[in-house]
PDB file of N, CA and C in Angstrom:
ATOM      1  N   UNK A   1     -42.988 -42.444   9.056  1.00  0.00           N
ATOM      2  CA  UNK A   1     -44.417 -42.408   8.833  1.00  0.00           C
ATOM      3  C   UNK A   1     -44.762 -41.124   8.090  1.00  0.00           C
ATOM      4  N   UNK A   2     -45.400 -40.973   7.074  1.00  0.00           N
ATOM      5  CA  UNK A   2     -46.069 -40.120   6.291  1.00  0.00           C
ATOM      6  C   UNK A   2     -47.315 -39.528   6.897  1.00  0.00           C
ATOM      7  N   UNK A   3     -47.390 -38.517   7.160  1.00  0.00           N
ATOM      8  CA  UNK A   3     -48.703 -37.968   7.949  1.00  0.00           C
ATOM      9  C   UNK A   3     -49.328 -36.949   7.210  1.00  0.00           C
ATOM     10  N   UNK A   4     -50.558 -36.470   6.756  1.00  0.00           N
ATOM     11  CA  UNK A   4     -51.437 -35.583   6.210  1.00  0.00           C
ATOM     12  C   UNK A   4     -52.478 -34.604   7.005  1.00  0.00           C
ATOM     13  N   UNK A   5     -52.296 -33.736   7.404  1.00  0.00           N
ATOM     14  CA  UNK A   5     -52.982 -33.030   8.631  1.00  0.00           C
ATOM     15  C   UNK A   5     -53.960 -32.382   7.276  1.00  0.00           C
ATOM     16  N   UNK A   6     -55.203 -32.194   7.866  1.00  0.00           N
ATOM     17  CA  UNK A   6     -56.469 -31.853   6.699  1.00  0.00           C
ATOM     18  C   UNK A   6     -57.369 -30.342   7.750  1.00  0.00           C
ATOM     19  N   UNK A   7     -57.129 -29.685   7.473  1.00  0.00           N
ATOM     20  CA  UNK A   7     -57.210 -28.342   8.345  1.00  0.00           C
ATOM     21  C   UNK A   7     -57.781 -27.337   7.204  1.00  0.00           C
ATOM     22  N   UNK A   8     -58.925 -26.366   8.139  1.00  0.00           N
ATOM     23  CA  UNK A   8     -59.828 -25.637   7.927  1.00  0.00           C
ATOM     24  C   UNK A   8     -59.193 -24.025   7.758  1.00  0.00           C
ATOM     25  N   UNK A   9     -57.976 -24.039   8.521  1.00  0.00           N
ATOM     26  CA  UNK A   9     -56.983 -22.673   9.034  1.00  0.00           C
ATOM     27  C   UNK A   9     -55.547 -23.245   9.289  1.00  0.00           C
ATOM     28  N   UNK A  10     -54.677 -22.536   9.049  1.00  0.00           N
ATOM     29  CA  UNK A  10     -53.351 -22.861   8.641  1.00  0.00           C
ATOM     30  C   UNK A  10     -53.020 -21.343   8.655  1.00  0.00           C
ATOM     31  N   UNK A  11     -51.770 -21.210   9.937  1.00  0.00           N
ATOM     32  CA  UNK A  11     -51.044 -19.582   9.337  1.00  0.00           C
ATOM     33  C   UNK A  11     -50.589 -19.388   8.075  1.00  0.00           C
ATOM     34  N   UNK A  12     -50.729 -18.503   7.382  1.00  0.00           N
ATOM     35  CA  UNK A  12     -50.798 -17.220   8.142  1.00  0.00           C
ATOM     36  C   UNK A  12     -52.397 -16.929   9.064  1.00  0.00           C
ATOM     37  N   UNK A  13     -52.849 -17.647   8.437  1.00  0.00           N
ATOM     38  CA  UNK A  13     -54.657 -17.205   9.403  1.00  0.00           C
ATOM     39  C   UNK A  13     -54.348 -17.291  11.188  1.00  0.00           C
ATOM     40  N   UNK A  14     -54.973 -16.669  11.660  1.00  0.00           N
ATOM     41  CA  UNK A  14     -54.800 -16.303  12.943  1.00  0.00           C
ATOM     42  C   UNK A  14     -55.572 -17.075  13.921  1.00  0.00           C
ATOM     43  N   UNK A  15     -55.039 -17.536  14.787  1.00  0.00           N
ATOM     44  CA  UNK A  15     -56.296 -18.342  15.931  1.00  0.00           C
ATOM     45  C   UNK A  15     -55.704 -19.357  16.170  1.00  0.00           C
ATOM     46  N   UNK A  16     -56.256 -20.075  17.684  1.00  0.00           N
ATOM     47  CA  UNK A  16     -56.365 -21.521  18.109  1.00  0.00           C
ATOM     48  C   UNK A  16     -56.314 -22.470  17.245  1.00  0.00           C
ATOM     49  N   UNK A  17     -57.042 -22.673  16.298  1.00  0.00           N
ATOM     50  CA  UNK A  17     -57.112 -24.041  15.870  1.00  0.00           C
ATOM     51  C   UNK A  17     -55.744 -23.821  13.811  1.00  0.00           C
ATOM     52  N   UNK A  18     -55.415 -22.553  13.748  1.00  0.00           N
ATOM     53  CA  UNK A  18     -54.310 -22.693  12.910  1.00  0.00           C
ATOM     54  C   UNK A  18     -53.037 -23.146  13.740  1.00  0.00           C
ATOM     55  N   UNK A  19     -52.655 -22.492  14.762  1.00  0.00           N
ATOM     56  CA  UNK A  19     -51.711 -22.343  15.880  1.00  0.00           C
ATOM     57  C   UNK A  19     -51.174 -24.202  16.085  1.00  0.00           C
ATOM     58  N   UNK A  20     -52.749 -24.752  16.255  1.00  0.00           N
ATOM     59  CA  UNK A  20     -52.558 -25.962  16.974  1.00  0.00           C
ATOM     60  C   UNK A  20     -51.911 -26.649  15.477  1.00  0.00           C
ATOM     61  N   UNK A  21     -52.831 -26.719  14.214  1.00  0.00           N
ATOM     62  CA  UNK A  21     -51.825 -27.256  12.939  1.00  0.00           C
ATOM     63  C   UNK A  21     -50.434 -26.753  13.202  1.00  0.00           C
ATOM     64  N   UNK A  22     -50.449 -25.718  12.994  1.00  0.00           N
ATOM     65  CA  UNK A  22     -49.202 -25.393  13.155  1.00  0.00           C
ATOM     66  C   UNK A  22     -47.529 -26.278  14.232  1.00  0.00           C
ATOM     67  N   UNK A  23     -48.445 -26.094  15.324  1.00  0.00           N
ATOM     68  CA  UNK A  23     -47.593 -26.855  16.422  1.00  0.00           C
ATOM     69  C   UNK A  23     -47.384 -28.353  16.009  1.00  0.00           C
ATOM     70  N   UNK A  24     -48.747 -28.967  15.628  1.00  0.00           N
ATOM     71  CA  UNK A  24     -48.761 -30.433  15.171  1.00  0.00           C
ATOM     72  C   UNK A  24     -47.583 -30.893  14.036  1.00  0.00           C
ATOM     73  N   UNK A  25     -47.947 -30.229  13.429  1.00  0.00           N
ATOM     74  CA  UNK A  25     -46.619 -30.098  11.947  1.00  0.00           C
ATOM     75  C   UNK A  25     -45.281 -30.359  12.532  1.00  0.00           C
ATOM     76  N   UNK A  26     -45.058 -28.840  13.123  1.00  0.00           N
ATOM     77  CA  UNK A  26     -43.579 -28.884  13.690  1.00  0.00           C
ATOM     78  C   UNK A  26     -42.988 -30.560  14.840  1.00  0.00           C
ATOM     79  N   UNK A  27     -44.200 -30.578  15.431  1.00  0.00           N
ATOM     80  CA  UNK A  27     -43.965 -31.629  16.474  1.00  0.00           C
ATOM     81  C   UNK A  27     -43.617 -32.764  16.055  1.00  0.00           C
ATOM     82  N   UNK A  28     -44.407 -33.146  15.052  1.00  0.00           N
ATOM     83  CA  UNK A  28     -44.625 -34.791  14.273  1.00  0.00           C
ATOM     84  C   UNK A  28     -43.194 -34.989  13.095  1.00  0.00           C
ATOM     85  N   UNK A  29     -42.705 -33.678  12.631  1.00  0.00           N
ATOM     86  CA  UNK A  29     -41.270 -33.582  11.972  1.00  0.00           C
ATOM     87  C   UNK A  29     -40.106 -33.528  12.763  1.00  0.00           C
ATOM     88  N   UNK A  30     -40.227 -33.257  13.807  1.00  0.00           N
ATOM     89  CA  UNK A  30     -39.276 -32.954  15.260  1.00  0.00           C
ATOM     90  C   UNK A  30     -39.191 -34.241  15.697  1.00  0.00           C
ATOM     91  N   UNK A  31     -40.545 -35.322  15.271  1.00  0.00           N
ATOM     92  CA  UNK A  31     -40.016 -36.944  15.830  1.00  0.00           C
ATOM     93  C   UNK A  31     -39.249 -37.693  15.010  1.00  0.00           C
ATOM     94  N   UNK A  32     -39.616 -36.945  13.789  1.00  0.00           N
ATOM     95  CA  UNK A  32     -38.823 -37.800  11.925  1.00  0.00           C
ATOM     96  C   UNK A  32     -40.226 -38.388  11.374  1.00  0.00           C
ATOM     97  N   UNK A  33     -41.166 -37.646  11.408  1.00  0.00           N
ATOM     98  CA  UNK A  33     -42.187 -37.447  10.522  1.00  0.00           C
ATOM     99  C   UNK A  33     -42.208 -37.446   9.893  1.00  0.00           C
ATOM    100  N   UNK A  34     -42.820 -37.769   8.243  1.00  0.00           N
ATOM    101  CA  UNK A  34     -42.785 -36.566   6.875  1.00  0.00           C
ATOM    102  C   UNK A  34     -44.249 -35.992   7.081  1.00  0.00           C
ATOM    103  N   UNK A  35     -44.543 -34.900   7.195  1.00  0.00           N
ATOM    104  CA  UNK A  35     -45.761 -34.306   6.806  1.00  0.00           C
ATOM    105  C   UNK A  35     -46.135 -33.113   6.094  1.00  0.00           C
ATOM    106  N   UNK A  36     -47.334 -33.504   5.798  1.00  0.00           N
ATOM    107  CA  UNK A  36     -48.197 -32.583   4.630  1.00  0.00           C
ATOM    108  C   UNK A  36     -49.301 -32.088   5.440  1.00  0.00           C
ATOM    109  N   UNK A  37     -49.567 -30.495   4.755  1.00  0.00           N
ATOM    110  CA  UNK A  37     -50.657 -30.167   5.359  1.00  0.00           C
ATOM    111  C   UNK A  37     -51.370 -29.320   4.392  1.00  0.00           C
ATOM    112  N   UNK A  38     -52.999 -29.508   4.452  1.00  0.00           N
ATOM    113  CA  UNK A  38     -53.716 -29.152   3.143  1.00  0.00           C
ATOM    114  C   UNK A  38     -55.035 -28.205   3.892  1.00  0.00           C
ATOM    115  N   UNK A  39     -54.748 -27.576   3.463  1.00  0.00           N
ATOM    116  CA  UNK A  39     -56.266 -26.392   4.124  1.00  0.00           C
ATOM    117  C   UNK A  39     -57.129 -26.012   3.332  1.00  0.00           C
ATOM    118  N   UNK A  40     -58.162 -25.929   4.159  1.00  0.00           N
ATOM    119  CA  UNK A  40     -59.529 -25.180   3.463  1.00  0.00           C
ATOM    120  C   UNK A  40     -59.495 -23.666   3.348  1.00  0.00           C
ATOM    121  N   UNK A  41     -58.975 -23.744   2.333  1.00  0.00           N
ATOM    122  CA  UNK A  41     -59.108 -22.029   1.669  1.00  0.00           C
ATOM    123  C   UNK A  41     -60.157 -21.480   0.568  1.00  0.00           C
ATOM    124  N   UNK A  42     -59.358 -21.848  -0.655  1.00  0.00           N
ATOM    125  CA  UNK A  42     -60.420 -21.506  -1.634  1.00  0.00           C
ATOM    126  C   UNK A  42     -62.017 -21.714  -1.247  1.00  0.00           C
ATOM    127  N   UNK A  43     -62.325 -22.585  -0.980  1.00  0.00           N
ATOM    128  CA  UNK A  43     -63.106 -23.633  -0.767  1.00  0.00           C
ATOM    129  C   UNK A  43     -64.150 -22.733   0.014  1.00  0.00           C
ATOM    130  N   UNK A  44     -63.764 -22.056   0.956  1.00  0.00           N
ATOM    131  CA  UNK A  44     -65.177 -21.144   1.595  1.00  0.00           C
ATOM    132  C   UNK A  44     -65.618 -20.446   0.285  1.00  0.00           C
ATOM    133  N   UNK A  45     -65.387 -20.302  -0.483  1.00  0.00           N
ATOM    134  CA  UNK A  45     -66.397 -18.978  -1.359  1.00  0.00           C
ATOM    135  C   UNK A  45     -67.065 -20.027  -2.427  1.00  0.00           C
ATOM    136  N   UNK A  46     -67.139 -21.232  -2.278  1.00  0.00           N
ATOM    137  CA  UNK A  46     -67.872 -22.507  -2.917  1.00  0.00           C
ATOM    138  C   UNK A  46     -69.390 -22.938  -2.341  1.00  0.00           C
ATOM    139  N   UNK A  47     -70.357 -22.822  -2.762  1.00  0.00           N
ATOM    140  CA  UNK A  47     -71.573 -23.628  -2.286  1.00  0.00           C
ATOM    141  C   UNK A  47     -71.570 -25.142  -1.641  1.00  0.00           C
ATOM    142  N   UNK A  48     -72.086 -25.246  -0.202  1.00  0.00           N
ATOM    143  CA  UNK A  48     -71.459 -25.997   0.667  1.00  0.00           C
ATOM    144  C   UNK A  48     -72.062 -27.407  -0.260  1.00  0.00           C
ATOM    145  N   UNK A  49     -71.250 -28.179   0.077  1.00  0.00           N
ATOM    146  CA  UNK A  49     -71.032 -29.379  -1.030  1.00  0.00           C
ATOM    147  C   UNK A  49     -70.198 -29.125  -2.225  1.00  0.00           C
ATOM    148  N   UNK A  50     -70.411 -28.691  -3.034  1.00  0.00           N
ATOM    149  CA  UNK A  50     -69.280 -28.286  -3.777  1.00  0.00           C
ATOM    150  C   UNK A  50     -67.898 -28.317  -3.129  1.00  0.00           C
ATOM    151  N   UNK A  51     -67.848 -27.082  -2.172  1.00  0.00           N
ATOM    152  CA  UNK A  51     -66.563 -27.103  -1.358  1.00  0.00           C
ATOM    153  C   UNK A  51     -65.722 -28.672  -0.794  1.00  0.00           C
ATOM    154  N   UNK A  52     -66.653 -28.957  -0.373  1.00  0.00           N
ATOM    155  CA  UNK A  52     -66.491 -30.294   0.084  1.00  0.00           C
ATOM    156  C   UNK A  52     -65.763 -31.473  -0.779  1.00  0.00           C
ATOM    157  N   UNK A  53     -66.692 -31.131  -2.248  1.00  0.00           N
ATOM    158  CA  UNK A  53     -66.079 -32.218  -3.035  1.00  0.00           C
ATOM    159  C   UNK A  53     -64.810 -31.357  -3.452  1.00  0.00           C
ATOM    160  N   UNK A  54     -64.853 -30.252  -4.043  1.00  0.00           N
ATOM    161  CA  UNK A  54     -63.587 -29.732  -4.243  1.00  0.00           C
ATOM    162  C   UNK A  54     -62.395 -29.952  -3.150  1.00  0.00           C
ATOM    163  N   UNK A  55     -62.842 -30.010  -2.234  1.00  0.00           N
ATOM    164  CA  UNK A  55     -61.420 -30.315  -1.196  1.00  0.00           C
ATOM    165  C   UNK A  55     -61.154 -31.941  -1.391  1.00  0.00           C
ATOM    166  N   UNK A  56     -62.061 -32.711  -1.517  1.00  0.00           N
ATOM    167  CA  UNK A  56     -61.419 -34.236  -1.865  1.00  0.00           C
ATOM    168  C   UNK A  56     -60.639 -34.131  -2.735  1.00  0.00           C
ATOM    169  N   UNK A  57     -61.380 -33.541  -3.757  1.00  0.00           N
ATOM    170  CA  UNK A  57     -60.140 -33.831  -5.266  1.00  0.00           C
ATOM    171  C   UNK A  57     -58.673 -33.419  -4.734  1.00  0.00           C
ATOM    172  N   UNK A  58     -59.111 -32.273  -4.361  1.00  0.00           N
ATOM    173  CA  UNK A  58     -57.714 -31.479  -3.707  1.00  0.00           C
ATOM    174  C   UNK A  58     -56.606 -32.411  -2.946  1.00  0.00           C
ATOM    175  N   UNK A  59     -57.000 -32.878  -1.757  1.00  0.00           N
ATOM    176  CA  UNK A  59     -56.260 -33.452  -0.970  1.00  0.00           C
ATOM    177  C   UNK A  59     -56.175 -35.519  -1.673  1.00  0.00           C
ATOM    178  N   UNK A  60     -56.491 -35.484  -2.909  1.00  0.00           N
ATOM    179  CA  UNK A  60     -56.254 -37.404  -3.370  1.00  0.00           C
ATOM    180  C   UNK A  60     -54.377 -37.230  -3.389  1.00  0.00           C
ATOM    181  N   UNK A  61     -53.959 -36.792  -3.780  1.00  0.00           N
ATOM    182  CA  UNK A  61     -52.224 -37.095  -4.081  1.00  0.00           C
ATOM    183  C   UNK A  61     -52.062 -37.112  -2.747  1.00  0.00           C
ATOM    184  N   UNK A  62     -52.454 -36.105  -1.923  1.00  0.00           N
ATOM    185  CA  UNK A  62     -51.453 -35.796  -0.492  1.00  0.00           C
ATOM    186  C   UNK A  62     -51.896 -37.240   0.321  1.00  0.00           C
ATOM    187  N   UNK A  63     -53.449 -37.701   0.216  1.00  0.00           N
ATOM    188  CA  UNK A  63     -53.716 -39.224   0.644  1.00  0.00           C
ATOM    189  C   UNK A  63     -53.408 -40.483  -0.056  1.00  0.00           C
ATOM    190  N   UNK A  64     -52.947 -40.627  -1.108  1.00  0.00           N
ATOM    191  CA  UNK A  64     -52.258 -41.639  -1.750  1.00  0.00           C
ATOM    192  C   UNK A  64     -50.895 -41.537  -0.963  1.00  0.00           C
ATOM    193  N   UNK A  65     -50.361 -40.497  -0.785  1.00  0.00           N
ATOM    194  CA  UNK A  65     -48.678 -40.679  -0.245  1.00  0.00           C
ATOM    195  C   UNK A  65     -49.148 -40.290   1.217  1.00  0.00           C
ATOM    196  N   UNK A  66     -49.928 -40.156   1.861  1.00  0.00           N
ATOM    197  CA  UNK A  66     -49.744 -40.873   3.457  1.00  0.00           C
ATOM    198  C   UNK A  66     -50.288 -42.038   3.654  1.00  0.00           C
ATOM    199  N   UNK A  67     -49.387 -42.245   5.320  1.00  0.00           N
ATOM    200  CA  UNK A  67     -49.920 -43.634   5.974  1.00  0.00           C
ATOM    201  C   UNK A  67     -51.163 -43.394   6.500  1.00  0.00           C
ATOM    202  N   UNK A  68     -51.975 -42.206   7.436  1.00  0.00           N
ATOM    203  CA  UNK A  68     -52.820 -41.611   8.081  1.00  0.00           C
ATOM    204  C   UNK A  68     -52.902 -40.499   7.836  1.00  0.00           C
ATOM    205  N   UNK A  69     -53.943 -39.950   7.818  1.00  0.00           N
ATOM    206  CA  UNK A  69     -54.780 -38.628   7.835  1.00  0.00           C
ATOM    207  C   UNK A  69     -54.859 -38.095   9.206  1.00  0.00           C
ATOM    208  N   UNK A  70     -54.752 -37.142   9.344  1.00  0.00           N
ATOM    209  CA  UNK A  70     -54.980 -36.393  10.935  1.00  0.00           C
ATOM    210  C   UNK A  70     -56.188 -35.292  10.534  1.00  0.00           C
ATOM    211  N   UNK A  71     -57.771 -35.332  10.273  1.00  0.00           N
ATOM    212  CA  UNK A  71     -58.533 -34.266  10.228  1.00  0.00           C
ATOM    213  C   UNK A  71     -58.809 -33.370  11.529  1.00  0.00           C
ATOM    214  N   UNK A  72     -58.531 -31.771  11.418  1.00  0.00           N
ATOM    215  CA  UNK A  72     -58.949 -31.164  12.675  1.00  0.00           C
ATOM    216  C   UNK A  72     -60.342 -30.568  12.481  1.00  0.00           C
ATOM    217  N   UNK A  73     -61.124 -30.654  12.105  1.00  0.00           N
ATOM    218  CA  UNK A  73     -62.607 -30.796  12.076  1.00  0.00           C
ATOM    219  C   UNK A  73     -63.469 -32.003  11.846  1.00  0.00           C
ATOM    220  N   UNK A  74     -64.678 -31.852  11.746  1.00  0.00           N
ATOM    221  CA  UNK A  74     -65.442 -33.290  11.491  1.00  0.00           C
ATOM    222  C   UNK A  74     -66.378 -33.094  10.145  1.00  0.00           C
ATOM    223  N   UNK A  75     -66.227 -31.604   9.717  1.00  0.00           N
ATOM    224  CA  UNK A  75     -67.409 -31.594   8.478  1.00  0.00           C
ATOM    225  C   UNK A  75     -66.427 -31.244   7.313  1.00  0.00           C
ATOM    226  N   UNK A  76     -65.575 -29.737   8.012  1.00  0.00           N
ATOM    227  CA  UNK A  76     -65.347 -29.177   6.489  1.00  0.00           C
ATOM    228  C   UNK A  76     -64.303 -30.039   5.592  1.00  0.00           C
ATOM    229  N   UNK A  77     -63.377 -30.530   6.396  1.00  0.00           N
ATOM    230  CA  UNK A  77     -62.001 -30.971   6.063  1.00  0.00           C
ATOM    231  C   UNK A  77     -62.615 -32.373   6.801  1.00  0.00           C
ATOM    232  N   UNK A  78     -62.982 -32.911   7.457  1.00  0.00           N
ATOM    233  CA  UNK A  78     -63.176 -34.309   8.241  1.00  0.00           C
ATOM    234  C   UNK A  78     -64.233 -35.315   7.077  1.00  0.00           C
ATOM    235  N   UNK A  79     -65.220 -34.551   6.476  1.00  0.00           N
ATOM    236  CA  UNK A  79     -66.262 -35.416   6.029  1.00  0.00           C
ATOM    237  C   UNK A  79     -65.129 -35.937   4.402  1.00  0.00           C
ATOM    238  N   UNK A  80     -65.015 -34.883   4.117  1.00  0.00           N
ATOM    239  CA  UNK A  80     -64.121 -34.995   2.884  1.00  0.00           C
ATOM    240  C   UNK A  80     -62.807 -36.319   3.002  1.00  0.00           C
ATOM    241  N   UNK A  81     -61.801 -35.630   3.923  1.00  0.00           N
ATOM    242  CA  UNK A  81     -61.209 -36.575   4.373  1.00  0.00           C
ATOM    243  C   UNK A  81     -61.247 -38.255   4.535  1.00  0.00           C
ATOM    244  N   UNK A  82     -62.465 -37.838   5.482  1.00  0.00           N
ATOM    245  CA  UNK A  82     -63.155 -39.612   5.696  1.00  0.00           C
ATOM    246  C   UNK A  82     -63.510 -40.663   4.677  1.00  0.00           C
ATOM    247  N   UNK A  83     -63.681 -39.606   3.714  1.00  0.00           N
ATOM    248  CA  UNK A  83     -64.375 -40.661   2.314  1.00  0.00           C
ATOM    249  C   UNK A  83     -63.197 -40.602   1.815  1.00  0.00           C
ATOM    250  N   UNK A  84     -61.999 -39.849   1.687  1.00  0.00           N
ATOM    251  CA  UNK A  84     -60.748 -40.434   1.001  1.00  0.00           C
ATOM    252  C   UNK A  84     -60.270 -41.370   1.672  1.00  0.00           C
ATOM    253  N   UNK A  85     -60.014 -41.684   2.597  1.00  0.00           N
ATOM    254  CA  UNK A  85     -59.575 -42.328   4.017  1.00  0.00           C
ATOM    255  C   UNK A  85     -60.003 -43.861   3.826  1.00  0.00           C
ATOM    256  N   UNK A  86     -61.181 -43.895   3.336  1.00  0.00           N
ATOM    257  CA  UNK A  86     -62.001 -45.001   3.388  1.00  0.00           C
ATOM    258  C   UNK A  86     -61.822 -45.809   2.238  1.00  0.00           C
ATOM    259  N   UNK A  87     -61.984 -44.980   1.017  1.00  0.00           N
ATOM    260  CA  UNK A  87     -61.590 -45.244  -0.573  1.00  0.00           C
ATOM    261  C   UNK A  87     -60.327 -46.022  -0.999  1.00  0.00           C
ATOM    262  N   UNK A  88     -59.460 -45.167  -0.105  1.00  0.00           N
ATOM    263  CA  UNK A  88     -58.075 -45.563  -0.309  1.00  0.00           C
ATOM    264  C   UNK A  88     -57.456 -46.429   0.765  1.00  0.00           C
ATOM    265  N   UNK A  89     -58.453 -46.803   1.738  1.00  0.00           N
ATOM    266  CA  UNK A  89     -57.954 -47.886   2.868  1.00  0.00           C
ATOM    267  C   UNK A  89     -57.002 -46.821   3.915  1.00  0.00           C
ATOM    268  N   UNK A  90     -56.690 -45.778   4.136  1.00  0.00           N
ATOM    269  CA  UNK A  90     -56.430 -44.934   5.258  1.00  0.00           C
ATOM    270  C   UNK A  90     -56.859 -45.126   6.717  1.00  0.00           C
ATOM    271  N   UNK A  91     -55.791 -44.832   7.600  1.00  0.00           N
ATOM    272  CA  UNK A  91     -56.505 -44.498   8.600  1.00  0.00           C
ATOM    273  C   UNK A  91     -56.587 -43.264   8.396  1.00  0.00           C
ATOM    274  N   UNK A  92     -57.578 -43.263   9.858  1.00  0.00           N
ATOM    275  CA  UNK A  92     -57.358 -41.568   9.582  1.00  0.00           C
ATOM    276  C   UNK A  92     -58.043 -41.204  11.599  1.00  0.00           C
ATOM    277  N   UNK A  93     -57.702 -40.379  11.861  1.00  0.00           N
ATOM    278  CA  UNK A  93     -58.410 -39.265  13.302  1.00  0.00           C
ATOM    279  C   UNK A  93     -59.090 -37.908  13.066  1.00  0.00           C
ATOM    280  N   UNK A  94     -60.001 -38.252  13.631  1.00  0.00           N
ATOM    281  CA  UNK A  94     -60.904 -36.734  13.811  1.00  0.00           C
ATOM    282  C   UNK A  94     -60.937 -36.385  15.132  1.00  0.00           C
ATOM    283  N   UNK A  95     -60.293 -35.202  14.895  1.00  0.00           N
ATOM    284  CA  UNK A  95     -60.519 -34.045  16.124  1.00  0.00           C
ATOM    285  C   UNK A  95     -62.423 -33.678  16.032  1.00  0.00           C
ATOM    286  N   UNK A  96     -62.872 -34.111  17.235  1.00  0.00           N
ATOM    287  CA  UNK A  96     -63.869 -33.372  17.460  1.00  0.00           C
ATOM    288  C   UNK A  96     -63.703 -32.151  18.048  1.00  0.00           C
ATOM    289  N   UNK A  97     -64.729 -31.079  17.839  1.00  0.00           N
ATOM    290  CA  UNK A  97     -64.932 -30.006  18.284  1.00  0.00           C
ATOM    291  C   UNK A  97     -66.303 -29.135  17.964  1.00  0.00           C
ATOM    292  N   UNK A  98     -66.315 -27.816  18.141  1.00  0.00           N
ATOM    293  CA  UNK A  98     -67.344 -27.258  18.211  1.00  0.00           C
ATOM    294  C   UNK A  98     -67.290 -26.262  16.308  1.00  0.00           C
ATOM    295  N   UNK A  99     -66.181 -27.029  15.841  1.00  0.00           N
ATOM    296  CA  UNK A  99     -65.772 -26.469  14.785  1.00  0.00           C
ATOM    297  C   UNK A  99     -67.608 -25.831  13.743  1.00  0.00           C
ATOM    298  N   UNK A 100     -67.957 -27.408  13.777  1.00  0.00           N
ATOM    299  CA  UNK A 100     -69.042 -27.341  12.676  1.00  0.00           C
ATOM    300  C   UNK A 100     -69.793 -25.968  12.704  1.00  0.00           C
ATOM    301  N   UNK A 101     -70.375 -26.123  14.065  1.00  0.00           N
ATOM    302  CA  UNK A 101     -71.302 -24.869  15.088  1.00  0.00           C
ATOM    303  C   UNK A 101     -70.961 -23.958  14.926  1.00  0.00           C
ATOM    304  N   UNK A 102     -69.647 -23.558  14.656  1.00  0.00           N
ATOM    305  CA  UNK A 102     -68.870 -22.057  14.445  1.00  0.00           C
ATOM    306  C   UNK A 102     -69.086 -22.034  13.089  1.00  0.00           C
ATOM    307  N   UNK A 103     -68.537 -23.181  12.378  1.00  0.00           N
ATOM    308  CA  UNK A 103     -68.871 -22.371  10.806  1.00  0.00           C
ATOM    309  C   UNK A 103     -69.969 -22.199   9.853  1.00  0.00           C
ATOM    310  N   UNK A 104     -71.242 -23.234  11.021  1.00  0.00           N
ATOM    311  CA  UNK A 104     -72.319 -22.368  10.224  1.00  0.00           C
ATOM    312  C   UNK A 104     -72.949 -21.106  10.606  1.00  0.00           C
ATOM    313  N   UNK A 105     -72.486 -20.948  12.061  1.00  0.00           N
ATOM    314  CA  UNK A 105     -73.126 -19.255  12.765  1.00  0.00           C
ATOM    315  C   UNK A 105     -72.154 -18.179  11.358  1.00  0.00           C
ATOM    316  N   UNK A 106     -71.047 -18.736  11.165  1.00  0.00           N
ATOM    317  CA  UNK A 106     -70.516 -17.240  10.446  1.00  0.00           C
ATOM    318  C   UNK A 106     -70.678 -17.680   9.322  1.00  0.00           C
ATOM    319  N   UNK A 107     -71.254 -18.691   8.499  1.00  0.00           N
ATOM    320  CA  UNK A 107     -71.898 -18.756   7.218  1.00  0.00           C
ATOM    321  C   UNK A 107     -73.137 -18.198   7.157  1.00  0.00           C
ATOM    322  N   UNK A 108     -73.785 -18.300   8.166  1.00  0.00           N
ATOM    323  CA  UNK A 108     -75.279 -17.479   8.383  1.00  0.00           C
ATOM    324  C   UNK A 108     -75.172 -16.166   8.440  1.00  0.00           C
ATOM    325  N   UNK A 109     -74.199 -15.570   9.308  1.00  0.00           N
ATOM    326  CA  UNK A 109     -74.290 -14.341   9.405  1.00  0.00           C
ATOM    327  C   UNK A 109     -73.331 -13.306   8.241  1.00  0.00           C
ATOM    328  N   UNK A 110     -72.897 -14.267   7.100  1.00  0.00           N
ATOM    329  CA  UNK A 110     -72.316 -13.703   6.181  1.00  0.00           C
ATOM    330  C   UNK A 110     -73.605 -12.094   5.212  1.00  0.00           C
TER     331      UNK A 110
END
């Protein structure tokens, strides 16, 4: 199975929710996985929407060559995701969380 994890943080970045990509990756290749994993980087210093569409374009090859999408947010990497997901007949999972809530308090307080 071909898997595409769609993530906001990815080490080297530091924290819970890179850690957990991180672990996911290793785990899902440790069963005989193939996976890809595509993060939101550039993409913060983009005007929100923009970012957004820029991460679709970004992640179309890595969703043409998976079976499923694994998004660990629901806006930054999830909304994007979903409409590739959908386009291209994907499944796909969203991690809910409190992700959104966090990244507009530290977009506000930029």
């Amino acid at each position: 199975m071909r898997i595409l994890i769609a993530t906001g943080v990815y080490p080297p970045a530091i924290g819970g929710p890179a850690q957990y990509a991180k672990n996911l990756k290793e785990e899902w290749e440790r069963a005989g996985y193939k996976v890809k994993v595509k993060t939101f980087r550039l993409e913060y210093s983009l005007p929100t929407g923009v970012r957004h569409f820029y991460f679709f374009l970004k992640i179309l090859p890595a969703v043409l060559w998976s079976e499923f999408i694994f998004a660990l947010d629901t806006f930054s990497v999830g909304w994007p995701a979903t409409c590739a997901a959908k386009i291209f007949g994907k499944k796909i999972i969203i991690r809910t969380g409190g992700d959104f809530l966090w990244e507009g308090y530290v977009e506000r307080s930029r």
